[in-house]
Protein backbone atom coordinates (compact mmCIF):
# COMPACT_ATOMS: atom_id res chain seq x y z
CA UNK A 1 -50.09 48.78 7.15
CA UNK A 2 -47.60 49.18 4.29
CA UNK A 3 -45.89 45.87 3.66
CA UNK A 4 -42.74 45.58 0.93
CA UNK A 5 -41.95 42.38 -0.17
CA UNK A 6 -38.32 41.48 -2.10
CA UNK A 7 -38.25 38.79 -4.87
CA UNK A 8 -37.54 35.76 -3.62
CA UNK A 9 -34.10 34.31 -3.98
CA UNK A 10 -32.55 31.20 -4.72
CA UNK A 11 -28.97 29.74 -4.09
CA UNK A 12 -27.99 26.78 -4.52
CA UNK A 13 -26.78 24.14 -1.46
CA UNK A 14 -23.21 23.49 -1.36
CA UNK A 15 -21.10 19.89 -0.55
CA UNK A 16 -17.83 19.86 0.38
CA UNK A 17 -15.89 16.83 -0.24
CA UNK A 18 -11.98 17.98 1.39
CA UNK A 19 -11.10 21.98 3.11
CA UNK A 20 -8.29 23.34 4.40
CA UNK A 21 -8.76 26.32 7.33
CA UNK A 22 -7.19 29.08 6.36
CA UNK A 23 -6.91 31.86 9.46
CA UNK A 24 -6.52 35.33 8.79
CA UNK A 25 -7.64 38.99 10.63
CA UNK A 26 -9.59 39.93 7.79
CA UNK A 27 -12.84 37.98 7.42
CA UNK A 28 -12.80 38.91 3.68
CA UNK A 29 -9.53 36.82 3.21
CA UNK A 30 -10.25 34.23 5.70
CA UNK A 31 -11.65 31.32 4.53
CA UNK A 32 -10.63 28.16 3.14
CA UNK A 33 -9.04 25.80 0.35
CA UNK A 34 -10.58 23.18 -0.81
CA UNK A 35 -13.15 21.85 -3.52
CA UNK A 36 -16.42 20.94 -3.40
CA UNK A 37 -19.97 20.94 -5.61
CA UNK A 38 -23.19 23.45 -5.49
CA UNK A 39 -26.37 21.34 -6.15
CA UNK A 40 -29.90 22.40 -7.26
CA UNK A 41 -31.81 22.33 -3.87
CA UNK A 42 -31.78 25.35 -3.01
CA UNK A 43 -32.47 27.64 -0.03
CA UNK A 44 -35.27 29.84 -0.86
CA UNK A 45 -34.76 33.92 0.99
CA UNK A 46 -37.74 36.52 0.61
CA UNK A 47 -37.01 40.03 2.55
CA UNK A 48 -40.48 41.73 3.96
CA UNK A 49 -40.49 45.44 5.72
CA UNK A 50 -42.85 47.01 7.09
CA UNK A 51 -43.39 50.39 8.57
CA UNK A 52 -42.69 50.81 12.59
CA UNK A 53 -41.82 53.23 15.92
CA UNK A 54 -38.44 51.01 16.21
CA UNK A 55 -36.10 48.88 13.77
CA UNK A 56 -36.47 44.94 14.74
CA UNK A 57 -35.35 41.98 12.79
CA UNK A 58 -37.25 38.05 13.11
CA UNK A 59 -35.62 35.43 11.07
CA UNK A 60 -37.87 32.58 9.88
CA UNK A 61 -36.62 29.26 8.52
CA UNK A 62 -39.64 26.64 6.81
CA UNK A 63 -42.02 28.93 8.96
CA UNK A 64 -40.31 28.78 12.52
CA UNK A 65 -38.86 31.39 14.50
CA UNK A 66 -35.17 31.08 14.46
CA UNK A 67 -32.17 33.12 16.46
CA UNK A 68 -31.28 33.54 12.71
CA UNK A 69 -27.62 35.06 13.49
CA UNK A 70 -25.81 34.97 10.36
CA UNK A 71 -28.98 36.02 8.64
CA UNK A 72 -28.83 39.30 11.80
CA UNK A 73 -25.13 39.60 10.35
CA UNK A 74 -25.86 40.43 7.55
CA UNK A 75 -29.08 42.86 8.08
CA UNK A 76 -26.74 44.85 10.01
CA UNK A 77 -25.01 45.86 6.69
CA UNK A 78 -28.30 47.54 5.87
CA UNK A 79 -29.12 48.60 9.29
CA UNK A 80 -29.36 52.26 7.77
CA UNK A 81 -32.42 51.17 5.45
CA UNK A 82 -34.72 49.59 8.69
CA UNK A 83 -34.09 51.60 11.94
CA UNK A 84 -37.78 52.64 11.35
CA UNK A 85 -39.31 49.03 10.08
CA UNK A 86 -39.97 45.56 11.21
CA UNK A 87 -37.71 43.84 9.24
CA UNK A 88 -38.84 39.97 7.84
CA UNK A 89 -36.00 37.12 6.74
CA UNK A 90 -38.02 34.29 5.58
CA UNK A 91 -35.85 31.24 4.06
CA UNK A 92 -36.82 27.93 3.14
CA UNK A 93 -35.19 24.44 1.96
CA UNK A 94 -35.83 20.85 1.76
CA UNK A 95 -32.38 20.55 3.30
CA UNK A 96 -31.94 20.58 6.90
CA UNK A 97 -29.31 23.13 8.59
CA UNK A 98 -25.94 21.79 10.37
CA UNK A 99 -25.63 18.57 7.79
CA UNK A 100 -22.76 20.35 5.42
CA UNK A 101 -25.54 21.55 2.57
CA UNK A 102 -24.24 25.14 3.19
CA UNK A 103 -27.66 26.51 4.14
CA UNK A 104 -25.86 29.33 6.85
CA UNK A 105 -23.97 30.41 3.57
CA UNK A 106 -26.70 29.88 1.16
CA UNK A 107 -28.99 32.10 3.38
CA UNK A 108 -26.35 34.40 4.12
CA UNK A 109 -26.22 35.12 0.20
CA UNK A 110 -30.20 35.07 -0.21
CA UNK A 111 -30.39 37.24 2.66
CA UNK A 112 -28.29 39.69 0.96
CA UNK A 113 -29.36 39.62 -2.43
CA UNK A 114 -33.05 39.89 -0.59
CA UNK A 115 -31.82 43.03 1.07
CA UNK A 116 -30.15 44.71 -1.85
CA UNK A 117 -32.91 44.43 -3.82
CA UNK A 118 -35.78 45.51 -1.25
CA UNK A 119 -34.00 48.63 -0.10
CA UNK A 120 -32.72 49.45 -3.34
CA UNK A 121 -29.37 49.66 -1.91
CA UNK A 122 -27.71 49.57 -5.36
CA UNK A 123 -24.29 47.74 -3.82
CA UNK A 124 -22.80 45.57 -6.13
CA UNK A 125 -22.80 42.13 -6.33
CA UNK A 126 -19.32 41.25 -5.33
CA UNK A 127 -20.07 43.49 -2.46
CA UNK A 128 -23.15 41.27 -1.24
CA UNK A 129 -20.76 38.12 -1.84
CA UNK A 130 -18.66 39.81 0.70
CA UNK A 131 -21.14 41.00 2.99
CA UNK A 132 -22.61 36.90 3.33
CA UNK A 133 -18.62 35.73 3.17
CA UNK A 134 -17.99 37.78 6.36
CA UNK A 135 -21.31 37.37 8.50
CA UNK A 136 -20.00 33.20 8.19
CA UNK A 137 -17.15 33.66 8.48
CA UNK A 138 -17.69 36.03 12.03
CA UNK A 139 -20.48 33.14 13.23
CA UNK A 140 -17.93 30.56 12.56
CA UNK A 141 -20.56 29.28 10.46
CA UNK A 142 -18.47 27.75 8.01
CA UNK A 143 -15.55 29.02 5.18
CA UNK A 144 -15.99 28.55 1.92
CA UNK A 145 -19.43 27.91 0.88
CA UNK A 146 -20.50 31.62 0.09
CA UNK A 147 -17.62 32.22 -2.82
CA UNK A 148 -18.99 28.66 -4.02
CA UNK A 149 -22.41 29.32 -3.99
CA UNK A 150 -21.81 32.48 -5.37
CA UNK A 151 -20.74 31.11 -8.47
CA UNK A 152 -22.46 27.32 -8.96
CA UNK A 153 -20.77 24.80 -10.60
CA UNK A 154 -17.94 22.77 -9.27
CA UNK A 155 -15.17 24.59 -7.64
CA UNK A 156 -11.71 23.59 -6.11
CA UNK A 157 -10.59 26.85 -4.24
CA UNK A 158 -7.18 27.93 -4.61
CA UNK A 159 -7.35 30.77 -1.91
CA UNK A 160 -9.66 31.63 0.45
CA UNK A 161 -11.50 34.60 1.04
CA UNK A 162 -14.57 36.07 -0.28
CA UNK A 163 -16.07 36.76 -3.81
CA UNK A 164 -13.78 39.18 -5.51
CA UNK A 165 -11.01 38.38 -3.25
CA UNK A 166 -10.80 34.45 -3.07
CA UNK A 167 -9.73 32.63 -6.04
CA UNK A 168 -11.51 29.20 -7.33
CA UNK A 169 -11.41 26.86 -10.44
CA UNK A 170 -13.69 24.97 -12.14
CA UNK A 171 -13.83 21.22 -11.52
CA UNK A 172 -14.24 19.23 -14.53
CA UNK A 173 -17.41 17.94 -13.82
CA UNK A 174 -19.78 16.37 -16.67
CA UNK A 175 -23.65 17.22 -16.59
CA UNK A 176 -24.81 13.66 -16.95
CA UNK A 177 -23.74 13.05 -13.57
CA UNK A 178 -26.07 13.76 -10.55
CA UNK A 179 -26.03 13.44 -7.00
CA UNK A 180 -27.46 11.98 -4.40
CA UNK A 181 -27.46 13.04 -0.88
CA UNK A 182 -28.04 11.09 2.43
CA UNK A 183 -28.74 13.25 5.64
CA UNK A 184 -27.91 10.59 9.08
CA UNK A 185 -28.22 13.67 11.60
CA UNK A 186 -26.05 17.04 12.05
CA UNK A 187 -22.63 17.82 13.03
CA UNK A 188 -21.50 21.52 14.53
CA UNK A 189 -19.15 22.76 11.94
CA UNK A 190 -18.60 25.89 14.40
CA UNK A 191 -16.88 22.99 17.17
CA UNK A 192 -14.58 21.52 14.24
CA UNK A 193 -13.42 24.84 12.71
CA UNK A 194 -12.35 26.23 16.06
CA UNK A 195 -10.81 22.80 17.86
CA UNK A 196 -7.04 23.61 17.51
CA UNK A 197 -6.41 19.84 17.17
CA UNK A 198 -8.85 19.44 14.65
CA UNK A 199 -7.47 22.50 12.12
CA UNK A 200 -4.16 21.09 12.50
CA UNK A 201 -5.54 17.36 11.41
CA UNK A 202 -7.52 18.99 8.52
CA UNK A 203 -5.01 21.24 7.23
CA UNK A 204 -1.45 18.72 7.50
CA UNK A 205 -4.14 16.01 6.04
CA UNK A 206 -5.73 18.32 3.07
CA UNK A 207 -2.49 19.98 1.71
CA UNK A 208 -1.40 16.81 -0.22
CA UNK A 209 -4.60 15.84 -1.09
CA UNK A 210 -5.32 19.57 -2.55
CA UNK A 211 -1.84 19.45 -4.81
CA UNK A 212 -3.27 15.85 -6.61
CA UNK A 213 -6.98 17.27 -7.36
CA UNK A 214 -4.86 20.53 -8.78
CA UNK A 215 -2.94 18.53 -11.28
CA UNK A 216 -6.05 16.13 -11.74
CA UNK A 217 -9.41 18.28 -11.05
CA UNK A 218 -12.11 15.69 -12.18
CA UNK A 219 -14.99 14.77 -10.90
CA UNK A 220 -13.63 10.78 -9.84
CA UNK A 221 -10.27 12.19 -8.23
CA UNK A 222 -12.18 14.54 -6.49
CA UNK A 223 -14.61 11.88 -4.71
CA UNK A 224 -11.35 9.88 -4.48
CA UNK A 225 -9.52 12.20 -2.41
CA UNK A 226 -12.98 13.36 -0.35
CA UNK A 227 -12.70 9.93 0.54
CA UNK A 228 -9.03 9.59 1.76
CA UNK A 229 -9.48 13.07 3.54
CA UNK A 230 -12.38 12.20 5.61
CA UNK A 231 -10.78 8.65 6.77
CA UNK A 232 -7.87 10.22 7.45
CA UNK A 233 -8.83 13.49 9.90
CA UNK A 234 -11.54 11.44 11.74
CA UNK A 235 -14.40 13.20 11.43
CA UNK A 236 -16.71 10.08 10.16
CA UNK A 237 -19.25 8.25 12.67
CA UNK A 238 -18.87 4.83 12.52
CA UNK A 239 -22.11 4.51 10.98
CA UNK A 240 -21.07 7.02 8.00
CA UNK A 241 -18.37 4.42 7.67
CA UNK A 242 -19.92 1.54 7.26
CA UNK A 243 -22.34 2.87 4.54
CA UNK A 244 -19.49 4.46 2.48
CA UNK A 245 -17.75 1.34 2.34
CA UNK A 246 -20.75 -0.67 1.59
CA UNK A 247 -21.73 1.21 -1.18
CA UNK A 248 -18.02 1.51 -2.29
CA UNK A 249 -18.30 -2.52 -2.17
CA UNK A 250 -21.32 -1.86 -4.04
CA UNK A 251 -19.68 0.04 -7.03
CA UNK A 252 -20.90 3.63 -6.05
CA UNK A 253 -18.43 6.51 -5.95
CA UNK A 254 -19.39 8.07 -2.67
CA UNK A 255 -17.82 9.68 0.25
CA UNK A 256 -18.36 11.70 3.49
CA UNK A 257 -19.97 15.86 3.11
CA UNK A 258 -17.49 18.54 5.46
CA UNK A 259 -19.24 18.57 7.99
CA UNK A 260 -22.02 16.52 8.78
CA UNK A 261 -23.57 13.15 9.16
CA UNK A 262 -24.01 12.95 5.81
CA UNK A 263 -22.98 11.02 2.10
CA UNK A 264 -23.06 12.09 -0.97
CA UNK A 265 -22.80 9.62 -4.45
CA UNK A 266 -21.83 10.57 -7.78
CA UNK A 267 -23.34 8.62 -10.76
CA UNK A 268 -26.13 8.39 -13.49
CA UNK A 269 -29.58 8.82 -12.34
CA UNK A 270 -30.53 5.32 -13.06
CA UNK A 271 -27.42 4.92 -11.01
CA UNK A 272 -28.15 6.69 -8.38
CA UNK A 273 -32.02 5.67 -8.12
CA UNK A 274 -31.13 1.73 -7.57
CA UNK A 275 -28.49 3.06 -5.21
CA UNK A 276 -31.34 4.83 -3.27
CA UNK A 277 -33.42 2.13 -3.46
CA UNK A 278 -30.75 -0.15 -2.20
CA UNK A 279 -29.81 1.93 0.83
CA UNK A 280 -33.58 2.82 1.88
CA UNK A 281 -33.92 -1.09 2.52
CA UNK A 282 -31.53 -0.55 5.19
CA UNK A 283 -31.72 2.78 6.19
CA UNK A 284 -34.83 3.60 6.28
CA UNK A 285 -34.71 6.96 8.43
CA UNK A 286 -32.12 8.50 6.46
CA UNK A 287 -33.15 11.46 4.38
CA UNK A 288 -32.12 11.55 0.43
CA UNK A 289 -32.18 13.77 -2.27
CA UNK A 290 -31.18 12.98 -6.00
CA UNK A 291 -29.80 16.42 -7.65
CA UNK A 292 -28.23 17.98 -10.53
CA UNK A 293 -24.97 20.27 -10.57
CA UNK A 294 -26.24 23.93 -10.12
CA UNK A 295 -25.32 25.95 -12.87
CA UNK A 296 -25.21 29.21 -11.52
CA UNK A 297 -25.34 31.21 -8.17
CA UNK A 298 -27.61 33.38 -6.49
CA UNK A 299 -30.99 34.04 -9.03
CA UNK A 300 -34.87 34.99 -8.79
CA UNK A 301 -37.21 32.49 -8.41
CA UNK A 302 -39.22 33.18 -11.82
């Protein structure tokens, strides 16, 4: 049987620290505001074909069997290249899914670069951006992560929408500081970003807090004003509480990741080692990761 493998693609996980919902008819302009980091654990995408009597699609994430729907939304951009194959989505991360590390967006983008490339479907790469933007944005998967993944770095974004139609800006944000993530257990960002009460929290909460990280877009103000947006619309367990503010006690810049049971902490890596060491004593069953900034977007895995 003739298999066809694509390269396998990398893009980076995304944290975001404050969002505003932004609605809008047009999936390609809907979206969000807000600012936020991509780090350098990655979700891993590899596209696979293979000749049959009838087009089907299986979506695979870490080697299970998944209803895989964003990952379906955007295969059906390319439905024309696999009516007659069994089409293969195979992702993979360290990262768990539904714990606000972008991984629908991340694999939304691998997917599509994965796709591109193994149907030699010559679209262009704003046009994949778009293609990932709109199969979250339709799943209510989440908002922003695709144009920030799309570019790496640290963004705050000024408009929604997707790549080559929303409009970010950097984040000062100096190399030397890492970050390290804490996974408590998942949150369904598709229950926040469609609760009427809860928009109207987020967005009357985040407009303020937007305007100061515009005038002041550094790395401190921005986990200042994460922190200030995430007591203020409610979304933090109790439990998320009590570790921010302990470490904040502590001396670690830290604050809650949109949306999910999770932390993240800016520092040095010595930093951010004893502070992992520190928390582990009490936590023990939390999940962490120390990462760098990820410098760019969507790549091949050399």
């Amino acid at each position: 049987m003739s298999q066809f493998f694509s390269s396998k693609w990398s893009v980076p996980a995304h944290i975001t620290g404050l969002f505003q919902i932004v609605e809008n008819e047009n999936p390609l302009k809907m979206g969000s505001r807000g600012a936020g980091f991509s780090i350098n654990n990655p979700v891993i995408t590899q596209a696979e074909s293979r000749l049959a009597k009838v087009g089907s699609l299986k979506v695979f994430f870490n080697s299970v069997l998944i209803d895989g729907k964003v990952s379906a939304e955007v295969a059906n951009s390319f439905d024309d290249f696999w009516k007659d194959k069994e089409l293969l989505l195979n992702h993979s991360s360290q990262l768990p899914t539904e714990a606000g590390f972008g991984s629908s967006g991340a694999g939304a983008l691998g997917a599509a670069f994965a796709l591109n490339e193994l149907f030699d479907a010559k679209k262009a790469k704003d046009e994949l951006g778009q293609i990932a933007h709109q199969a979250e944005v339709n799943c209510r998967t989440g908002l922003g992560d695709v144009i920030a993944q799309y570019h790496g770095l640290a963004e705050i974004r000024l408009e929604p929408g997707a790549p080559g139609i929303g409009v970010i800006k950097q984040l000062e944000w100096s190399l030397d500081r890492k970050i390290l993530s804490i996974f408590l257990g998942t949150m369904s960002t598709k229950e926040i970003i469609t609760s009427k009460s809860h928009i109207e929290m987020i967005n009357r909460t985040s407009e303020p807090l937007l305007e100061e990280l515009k005038n002041t877009p550094t790395v401190d103000k921005f986990v200042d004003l994460s922190y200030q947006f995430s007591k203020k619309v409610g979304l933090m367990s109790k439990k998320v509480e009590t570790i921010i503010e302990e470490l904040q006690a502590n001396g670690y810049s830290s604050s809650m990741i949109m949306i999910g049971e999770s932390i993240f902490v800016v520092g040095s890596s010595d930093e951010l080692k004893q502070c992992s060491i520190f928390l582990r004593e009490k936590y023990p069953k939390a999940q962490y990761w120390i990462n760098s900034l990820a410098l760019t977007g969507p790549s091949i895995v050399k």
